[in-house]
Protein backbone atom coordinates (compact mmCIF):
# COMPACT_ATOMS: atom_id res chain seq x y z
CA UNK A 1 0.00 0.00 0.00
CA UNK A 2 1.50 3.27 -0.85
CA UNK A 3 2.67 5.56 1.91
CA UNK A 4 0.96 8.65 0.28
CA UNK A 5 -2.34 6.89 1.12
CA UNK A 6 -4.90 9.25 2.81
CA UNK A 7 -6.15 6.97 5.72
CA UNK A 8 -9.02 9.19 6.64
CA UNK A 9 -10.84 7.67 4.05
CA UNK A 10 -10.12 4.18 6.27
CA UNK A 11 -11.13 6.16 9.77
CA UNK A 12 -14.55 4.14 8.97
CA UNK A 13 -13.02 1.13 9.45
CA UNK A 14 -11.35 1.90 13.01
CA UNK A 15 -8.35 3.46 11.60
CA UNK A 16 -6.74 6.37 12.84
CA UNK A 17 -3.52 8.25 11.92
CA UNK A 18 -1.29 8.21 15.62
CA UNK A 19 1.77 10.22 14.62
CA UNK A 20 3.58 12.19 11.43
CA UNK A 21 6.17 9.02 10.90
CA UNK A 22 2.90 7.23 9.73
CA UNK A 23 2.27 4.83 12.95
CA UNK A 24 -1.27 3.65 12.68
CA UNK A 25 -4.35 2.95 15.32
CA UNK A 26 -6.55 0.40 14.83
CA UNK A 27 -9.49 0.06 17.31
CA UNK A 28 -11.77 -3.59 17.59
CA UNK A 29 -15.15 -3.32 18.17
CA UNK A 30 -15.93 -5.60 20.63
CA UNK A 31 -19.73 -6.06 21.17
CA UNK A 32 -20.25 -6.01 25.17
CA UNK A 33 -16.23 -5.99 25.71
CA UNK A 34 -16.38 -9.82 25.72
CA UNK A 35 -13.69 -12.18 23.00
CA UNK A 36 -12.82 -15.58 23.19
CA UNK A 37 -10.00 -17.21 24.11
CA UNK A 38 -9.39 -17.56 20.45
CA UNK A 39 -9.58 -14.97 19.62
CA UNK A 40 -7.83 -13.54 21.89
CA UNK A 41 -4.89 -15.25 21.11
CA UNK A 42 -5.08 -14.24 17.41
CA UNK A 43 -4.92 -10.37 18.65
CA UNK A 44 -1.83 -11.23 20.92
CA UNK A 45 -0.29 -12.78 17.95
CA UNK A 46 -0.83 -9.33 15.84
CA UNK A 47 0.11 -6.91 18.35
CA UNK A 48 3.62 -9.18 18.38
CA UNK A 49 3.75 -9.18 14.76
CA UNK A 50 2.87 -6.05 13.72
CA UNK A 51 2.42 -3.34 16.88
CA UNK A 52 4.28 -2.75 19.39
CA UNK A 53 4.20 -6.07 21.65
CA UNK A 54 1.68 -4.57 24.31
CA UNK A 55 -2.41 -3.67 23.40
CA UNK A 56 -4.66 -0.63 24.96
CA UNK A 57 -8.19 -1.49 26.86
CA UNK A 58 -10.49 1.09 26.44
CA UNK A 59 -13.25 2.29 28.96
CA UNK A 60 -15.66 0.94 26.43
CA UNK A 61 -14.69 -2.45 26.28
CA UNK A 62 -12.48 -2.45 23.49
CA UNK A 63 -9.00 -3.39 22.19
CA UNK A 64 -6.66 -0.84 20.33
CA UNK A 65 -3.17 -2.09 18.51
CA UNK A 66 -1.04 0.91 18.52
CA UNK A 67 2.12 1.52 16.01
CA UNK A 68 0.85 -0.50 12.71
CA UNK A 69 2.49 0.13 9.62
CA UNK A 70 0.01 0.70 6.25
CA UNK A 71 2.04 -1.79 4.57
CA UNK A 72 0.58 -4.91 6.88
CA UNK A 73 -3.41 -3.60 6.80
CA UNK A 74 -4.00 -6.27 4.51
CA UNK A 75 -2.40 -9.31 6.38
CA UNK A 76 -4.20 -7.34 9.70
CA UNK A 77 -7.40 -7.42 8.72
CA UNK A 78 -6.95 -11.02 7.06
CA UNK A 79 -6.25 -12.60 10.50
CA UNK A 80 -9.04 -10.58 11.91
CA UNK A 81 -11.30 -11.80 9.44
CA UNK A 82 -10.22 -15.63 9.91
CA UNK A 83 -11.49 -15.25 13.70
CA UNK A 84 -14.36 -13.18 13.23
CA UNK A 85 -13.52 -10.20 14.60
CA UNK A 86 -14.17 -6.30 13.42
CA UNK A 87 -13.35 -3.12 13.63
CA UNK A 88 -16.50 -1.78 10.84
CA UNK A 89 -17.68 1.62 13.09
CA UNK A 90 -15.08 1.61 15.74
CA UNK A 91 -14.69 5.36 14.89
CA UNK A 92 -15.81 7.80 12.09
CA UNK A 93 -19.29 8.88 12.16
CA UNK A 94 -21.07 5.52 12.73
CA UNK A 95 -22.55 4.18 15.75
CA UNK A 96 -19.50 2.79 17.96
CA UNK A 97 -19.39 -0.48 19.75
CA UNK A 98 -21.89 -0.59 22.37
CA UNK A 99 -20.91 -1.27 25.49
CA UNK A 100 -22.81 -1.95 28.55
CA UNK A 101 -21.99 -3.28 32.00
CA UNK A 102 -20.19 -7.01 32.80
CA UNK A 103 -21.22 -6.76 36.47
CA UNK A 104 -24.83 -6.86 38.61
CA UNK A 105 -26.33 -9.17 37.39
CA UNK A 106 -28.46 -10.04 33.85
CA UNK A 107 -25.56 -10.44 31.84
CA UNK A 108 -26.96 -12.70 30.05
CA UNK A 109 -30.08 -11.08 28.63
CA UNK A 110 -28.16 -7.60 28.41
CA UNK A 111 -25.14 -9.44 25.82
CA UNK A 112 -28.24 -10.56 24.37
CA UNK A 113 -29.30 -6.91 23.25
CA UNK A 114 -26.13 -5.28 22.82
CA UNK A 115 -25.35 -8.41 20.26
CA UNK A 116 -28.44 -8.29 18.02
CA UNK A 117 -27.95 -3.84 18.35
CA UNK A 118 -24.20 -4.63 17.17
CA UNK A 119 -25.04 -6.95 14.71
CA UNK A 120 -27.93 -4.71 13.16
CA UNK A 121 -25.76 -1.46 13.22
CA UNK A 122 -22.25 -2.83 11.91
CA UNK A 123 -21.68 -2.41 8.63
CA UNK A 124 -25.00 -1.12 7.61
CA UNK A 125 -24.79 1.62 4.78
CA UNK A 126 -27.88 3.10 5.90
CA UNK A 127 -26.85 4.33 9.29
CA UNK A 128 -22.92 5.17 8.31
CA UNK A 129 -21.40 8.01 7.09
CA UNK A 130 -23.22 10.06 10.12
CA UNK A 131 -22.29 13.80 11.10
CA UNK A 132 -19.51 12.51 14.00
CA UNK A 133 -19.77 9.55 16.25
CA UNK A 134 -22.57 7.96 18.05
CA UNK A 135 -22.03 6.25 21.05
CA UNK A 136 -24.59 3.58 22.13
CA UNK A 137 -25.16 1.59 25.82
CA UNK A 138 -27.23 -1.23 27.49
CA UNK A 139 -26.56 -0.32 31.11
CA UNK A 140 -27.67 -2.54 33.80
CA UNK A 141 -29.51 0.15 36.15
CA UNK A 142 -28.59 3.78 37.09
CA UNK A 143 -25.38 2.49 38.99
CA UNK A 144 -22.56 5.06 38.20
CA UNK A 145 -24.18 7.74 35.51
CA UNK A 146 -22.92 6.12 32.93
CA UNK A 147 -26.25 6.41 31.45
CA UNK A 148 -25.36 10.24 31.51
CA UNK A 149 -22.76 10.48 29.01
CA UNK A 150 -24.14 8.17 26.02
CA UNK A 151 -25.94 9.47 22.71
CA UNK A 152 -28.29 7.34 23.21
CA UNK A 153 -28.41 4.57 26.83
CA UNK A 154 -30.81 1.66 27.21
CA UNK A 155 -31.19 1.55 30.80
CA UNK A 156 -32.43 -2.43 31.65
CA UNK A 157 -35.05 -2.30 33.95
CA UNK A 158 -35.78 -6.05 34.26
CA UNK A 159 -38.97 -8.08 33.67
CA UNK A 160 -42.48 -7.10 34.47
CA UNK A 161 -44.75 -10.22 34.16
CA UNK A 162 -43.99 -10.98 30.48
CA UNK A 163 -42.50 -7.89 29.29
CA UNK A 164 -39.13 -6.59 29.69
CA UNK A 165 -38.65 -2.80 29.75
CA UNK A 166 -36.06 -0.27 29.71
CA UNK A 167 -35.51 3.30 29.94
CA UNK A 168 -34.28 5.60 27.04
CA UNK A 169 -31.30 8.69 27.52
CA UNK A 170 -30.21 10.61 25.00
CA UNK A 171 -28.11 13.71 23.64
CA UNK A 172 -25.34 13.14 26.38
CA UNK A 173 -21.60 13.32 25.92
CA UNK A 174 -18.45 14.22 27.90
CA UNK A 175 -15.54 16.05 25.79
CA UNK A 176 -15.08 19.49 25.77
CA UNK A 177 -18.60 20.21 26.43
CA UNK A 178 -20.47 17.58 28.86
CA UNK A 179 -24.24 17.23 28.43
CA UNK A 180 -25.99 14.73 30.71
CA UNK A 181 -28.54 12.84 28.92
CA UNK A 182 -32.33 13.90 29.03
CA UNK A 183 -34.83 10.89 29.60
CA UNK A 184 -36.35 10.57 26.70
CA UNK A 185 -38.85 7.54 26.73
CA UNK A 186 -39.34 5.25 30.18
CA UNK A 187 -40.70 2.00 30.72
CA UNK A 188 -40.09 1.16 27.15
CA UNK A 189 -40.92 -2.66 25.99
CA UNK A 190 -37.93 -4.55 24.46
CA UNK A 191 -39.52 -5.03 21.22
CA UNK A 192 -40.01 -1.42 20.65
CA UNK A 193 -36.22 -0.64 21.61
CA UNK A 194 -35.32 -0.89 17.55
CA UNK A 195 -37.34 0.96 15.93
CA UNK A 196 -36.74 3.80 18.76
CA UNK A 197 -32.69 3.50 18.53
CA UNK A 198 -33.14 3.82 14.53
CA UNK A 199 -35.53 6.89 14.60
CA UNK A 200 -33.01 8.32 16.91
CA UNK A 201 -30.11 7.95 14.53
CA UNK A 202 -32.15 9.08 11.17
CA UNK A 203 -33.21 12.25 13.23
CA UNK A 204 -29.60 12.42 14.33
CA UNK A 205 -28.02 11.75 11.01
CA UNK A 206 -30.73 14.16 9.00
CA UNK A 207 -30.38 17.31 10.69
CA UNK A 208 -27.06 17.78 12.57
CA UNK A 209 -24.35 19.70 11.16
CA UNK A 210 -21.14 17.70 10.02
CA UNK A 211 -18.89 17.11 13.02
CA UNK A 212 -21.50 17.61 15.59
CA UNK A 213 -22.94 15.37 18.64
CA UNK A 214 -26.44 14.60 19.09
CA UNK A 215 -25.87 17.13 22.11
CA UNK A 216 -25.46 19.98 19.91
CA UNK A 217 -28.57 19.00 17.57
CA UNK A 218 -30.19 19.14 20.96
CA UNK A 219 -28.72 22.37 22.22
CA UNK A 220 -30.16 23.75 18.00
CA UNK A 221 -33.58 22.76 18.28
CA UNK A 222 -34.55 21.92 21.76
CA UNK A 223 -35.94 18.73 23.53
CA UNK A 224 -39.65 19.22 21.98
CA UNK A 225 -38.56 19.48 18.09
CA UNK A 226 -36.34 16.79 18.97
CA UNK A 227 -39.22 14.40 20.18
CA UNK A 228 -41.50 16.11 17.13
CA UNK A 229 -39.07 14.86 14.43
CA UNK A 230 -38.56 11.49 16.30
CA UNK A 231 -42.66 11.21 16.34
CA UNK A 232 -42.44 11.99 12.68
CA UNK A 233 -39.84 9.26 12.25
CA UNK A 234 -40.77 5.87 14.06
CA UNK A 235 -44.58 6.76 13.37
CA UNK A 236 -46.25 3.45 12.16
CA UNK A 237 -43.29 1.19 12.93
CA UNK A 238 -43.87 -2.18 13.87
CA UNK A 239 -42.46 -4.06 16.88
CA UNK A 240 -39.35 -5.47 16.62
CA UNK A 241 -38.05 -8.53 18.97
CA UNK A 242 -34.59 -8.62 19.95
CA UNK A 243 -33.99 -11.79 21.20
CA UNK A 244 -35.12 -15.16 19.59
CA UNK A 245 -36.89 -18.26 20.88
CA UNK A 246 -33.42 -19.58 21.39
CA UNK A 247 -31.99 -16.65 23.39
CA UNK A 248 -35.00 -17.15 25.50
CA UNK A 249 -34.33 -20.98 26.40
CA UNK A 250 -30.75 -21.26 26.42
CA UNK A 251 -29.35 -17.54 26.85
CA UNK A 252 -27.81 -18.25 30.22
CA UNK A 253 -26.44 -21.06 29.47
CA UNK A 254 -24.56 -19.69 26.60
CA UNK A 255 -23.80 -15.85 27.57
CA UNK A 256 -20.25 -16.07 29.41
CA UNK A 257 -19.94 -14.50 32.58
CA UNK A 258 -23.23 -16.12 34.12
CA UNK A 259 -21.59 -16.76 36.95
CA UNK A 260 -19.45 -13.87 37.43
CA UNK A 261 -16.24 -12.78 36.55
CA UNK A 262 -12.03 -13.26 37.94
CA UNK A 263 -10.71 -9.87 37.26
CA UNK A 264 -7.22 -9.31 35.87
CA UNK A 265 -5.97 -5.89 37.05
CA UNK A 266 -4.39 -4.07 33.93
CA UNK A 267 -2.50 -0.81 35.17
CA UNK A 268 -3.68 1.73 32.83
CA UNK A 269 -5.21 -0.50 30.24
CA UNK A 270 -1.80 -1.20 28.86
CA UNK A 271 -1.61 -5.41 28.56
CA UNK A 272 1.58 -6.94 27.16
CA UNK A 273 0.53 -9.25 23.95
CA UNK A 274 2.44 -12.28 26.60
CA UNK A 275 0.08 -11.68 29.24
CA UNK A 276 -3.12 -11.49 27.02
CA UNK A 277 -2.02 -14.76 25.33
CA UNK A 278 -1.21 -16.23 28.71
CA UNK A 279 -4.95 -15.79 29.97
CA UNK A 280 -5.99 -16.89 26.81
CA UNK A 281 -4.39 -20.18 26.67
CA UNK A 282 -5.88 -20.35 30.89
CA UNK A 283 -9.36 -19.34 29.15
CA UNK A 284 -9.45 -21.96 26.98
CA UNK A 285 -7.94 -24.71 29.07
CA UNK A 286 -9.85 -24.10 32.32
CA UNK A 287 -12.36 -21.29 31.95
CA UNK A 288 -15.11 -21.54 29.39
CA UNK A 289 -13.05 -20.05 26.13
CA UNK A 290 -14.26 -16.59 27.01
CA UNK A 291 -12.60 -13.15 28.14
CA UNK A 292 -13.67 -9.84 28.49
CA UNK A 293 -12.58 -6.04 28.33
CA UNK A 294 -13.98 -4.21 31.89
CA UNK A 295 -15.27 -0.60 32.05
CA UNK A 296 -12.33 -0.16 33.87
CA UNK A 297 -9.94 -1.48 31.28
CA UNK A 298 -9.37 -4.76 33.26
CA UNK A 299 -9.13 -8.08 31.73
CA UNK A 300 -11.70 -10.22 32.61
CA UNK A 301 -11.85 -14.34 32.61
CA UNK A 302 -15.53 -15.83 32.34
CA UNK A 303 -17.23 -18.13 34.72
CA UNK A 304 -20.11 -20.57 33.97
CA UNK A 305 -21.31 -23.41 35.21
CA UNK A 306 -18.69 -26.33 35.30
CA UNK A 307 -15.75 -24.42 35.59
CA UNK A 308 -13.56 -24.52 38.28
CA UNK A 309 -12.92 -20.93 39.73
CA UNK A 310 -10.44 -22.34 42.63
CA UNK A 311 -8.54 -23.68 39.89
CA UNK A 312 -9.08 -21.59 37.34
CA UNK A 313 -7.44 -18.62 40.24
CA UNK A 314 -4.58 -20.91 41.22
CA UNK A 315 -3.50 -21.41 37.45
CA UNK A 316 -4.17 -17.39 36.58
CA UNK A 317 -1.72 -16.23 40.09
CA UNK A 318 0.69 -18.95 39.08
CA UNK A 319 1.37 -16.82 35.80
CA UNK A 320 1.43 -13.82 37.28
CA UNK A 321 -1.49 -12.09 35.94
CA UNK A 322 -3.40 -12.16 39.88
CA UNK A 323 -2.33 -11.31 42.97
CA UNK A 324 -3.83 -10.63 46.63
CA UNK A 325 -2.93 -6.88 46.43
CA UNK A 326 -5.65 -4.41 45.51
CA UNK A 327 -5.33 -2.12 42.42
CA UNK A 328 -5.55 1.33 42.17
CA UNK A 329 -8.63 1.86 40.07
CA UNK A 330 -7.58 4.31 37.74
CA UNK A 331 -8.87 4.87 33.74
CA UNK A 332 -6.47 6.15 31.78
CA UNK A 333 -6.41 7.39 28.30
CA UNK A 334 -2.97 6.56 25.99
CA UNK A 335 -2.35 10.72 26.13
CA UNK A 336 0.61 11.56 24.40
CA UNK A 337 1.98 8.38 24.86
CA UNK A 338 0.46 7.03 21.34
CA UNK A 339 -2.69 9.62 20.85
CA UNK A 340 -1.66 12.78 18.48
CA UNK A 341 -4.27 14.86 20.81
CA UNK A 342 -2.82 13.77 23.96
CA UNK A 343 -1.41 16.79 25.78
CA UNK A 344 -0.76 14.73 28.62
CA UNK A 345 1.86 11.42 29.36
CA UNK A 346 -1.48 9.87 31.17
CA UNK A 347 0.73 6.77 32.14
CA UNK A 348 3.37 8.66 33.58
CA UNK A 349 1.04 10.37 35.61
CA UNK A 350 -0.91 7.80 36.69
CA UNK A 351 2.91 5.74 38.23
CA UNK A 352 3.11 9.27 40.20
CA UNK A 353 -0.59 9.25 41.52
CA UNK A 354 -0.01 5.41 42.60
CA UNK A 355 3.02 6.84 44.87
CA UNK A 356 0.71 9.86 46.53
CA UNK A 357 -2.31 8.53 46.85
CA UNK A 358 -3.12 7.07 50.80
CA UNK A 359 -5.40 4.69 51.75
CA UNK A 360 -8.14 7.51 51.61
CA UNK A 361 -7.43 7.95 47.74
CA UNK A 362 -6.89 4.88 46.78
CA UNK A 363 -10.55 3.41 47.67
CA UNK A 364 -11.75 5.91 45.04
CA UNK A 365 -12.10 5.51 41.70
CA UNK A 366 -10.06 7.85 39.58
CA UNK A 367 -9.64 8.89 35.81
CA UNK A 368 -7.15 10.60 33.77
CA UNK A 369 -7.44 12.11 30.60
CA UNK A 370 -4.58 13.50 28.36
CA UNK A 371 -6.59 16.07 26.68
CA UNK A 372 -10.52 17.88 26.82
CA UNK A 373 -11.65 15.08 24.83
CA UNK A 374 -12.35 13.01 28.18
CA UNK A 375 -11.97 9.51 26.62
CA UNK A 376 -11.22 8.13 30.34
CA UNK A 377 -14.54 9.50 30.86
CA UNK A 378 -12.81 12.02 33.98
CA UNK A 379 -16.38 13.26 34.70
CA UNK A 380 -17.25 9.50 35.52
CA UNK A 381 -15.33 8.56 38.59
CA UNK A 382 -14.93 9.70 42.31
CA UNK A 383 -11.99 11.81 40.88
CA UNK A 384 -10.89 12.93 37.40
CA UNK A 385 -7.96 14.56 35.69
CA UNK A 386 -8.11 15.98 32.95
CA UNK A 387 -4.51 17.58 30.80
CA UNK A 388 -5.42 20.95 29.81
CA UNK A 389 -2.33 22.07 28.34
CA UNK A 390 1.12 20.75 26.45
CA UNK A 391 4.54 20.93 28.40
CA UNK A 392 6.82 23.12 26.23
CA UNK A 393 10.21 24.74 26.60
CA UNK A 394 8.49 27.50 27.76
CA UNK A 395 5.42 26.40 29.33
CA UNK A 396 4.65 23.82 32.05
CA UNK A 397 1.45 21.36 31.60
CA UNK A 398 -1.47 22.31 33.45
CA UNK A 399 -4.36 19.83 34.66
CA UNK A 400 -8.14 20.37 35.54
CA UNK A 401 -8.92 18.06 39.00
CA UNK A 402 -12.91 17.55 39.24
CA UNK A 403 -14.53 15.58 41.63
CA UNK A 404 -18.08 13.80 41.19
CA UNK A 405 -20.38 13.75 44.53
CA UNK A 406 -23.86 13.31 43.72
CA UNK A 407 -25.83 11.53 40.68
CA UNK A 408 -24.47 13.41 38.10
CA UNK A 409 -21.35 14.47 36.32
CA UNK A 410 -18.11 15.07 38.54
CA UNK A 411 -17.79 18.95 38.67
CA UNK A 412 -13.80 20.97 38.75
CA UNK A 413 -12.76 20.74 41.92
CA UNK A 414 -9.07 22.77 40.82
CA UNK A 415 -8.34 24.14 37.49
CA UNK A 416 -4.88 25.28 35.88
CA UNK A 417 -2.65 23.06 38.31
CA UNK A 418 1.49 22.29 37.49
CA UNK A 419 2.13 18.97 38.01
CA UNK A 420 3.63 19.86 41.43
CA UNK A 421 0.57 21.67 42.24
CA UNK A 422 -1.73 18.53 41.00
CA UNK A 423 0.19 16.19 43.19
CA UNK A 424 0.22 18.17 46.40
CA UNK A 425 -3.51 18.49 45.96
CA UNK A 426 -3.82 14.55 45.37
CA UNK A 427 -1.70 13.76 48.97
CA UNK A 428 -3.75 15.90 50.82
CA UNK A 429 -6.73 13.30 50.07
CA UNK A 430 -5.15 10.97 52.45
């Protein structure tokens, strides 16, 4: 492939430009975070081959390869292919992977959705080539806002006699302008989830400007035009299952995770290709052949009936990959590390808050993000950081510290800090 080629024209197919010497990203899209152990393997295998040895987890359940070379997209994406894995819509304006939660319970049915929504979405001509992103969620109840920040969150409220219902949220977003979602429809049935999500998008997609959010369609024409031109759109739409007879019967007996979860702590979502191929090979020997990506870019190993979790721990500390000692729970974005609008080395900074933080900060959840763009989702935890500005020879970096205390987004606590001044701030939390 010639190095002259423009690769914005790939950005559809989760391929961004990382750096001037022509280092490429390529982002999976990885329905509900979860891949099997085969999977798995097969991305170890191209991060050794063709990236940089090590992979990125991303608050959203996904897998990014860092440092690719145009030359190797084809032999990439042919290894991809061979183990079913995509990365159609991981960025450009299409609706994203859609991620929801692995923990609390109804896994099961929740996979269920976000599959048949991934399925439906990926790929499909008639809801790509959309003004800017659109990120879409199945969240398992209200627990931590993350309904707050999605274009458009299906909230899972459980069964009611023979109908299962959620809750609809749109026009949120975090980045350099957070909106919290408005509700938009409660109580909804499953079956009319579809036709909703789709009249959403078309309304989306027909009258925002190129390069905006829903949020700033919203912020145009109001909530009430909004809900006018949705009316005008799902009006006369028929119901529209989303799970099948045999979702119904055997669906928690296939889903992984039915019985919970053994959580591999991944310091700042960065996982050596060795240690994802180690779990892998654990996976597939004495889990059920299933992994998963965590909201907060851990590794997770599936557990379902039959497998043995005593063993299945003993084998995973044994290599290495779990140990008694509790993790900081920190997101962290790559920054300028590997992201060309990273103002921020988020990794760096995230070794120094490990060495600050007491016991008082490190039982909160934390989140740093290299830039305004808020990929860590900073609003989103107990604390957040956010890298306002670029060290230079002349200039020191500055930071933004917000703190979240309530239901809705975390608010600046500090703004304009030095690194000195960030880190005082973060010991005096105990």
């Amino acid at each position: 492939m010639s190095h002259s080629f423009d690769y914005r024209t790939l950005k559809i197919n989760g391929i961004y430009q990382q750096n001037a010497a022509g280092d490429l990203m390529l982002r999976l899209k990885l329905p509900a975070g979860v891949i099997s152990a085969v999977q798995a393997a097969a991305v170890a295998d191209l991060a050794d081959n063709f990236a940089v040895g090590a992979l990125h987890l991303t608050c959203r359940g996904n897998i990014e390869l860092h440092g690719l070379r145009g030359e190797n997209l084809a032999q990439i994406y042919r290894r991809l292919h061979a183990v079913g894995l995509t990365s159609r819509g991981a960025s450009g304006g299409a609706v994203r992977a859609v991620a929801c939660n692995t923990d609390g319970g109804n896994f099961d049915r929740i996979q269920l959705f976000v599959e048949r929504l991934h399925r439906h979405f990926t790929g499909n001509p008639h809801f790509e080539g959309l003004p800017k992103k659109f990120k879409l969620a199945v969240e398992n109840g209200y627990s931590g806002a993350r309904h707050l920040c999605q274009d458009l969150a299906l909230v899972y409220l459980g069964r009611e006699g023979e109908r299962e219902l959620c809750d609809l949220w749109a026009a949120g977003g975090l980045g350099r302008q957070p909106q919290e979602a408005f509700l938009l429809a409660n109580r909804v049935p499953v079956e009319r989830l579809l036709p909703l999500v789709e009249g959403v998008i078309r309304v989306y997609q027909q009258h925002a400007p190129a390069g905006k959010r829903l949020k700033h369609l919203l912020a145009d024409i109001g909530e009430q035009e909004f809900r006018t031109l949705l009316a005008k759109e799902t009006a006369g739409t028929s119901l529209l299952p989303l799970t099948s007879p045999l979702d119904d019967e055997f669906g928690v007996a296939i889903a992984p995770g039915t019985d919970g979860w053994v959580e591999l702590p991944i310091a700042g979502g960065q996982l050596a290709s060795n240690d994802l191929r180690c779990a892998a090979d654990i996976a597939g020997e004495l889990g059920d052949g299933f992994l998963a990506i965590s909201r907060e870019q851990n590794l997770l190993v599936s557990l379902s009936s039959g497998v043995d979790e005593p063993l299945l721990r003993t084998a995973l500390h044994g290599a290495g990959l779990l140990s008694g000692e509790a993790a900081l729970q920190c997101r962290v974005c790559p920054g300028s590390h590997d992201c060309p609008k990273g103002l921020v080395a988020t990794r760096d900074l995230l070794g120094q808050l490990d060495k600050v933080l007491g016991a008082q900060g490190r039982a909160r959840s934390w989140a740093i993000s290299g830039c305004l763009n808020g990929c860590s989702q900073p609003q989103l935890a107990d604390y957040g950081i956010v890298g306002t500005r670029k060290s230079t020879e002349n200039q020191e970096s500055r930071y933004d510290l917000l703190h979240r205390d309530g239901e809705g987004f975390g608010q600046p606590l500090h703004q304009g800090l030095s690194e000195t001044e960030l880190l005082a701030r973060l010991a005096e939390l105990g």
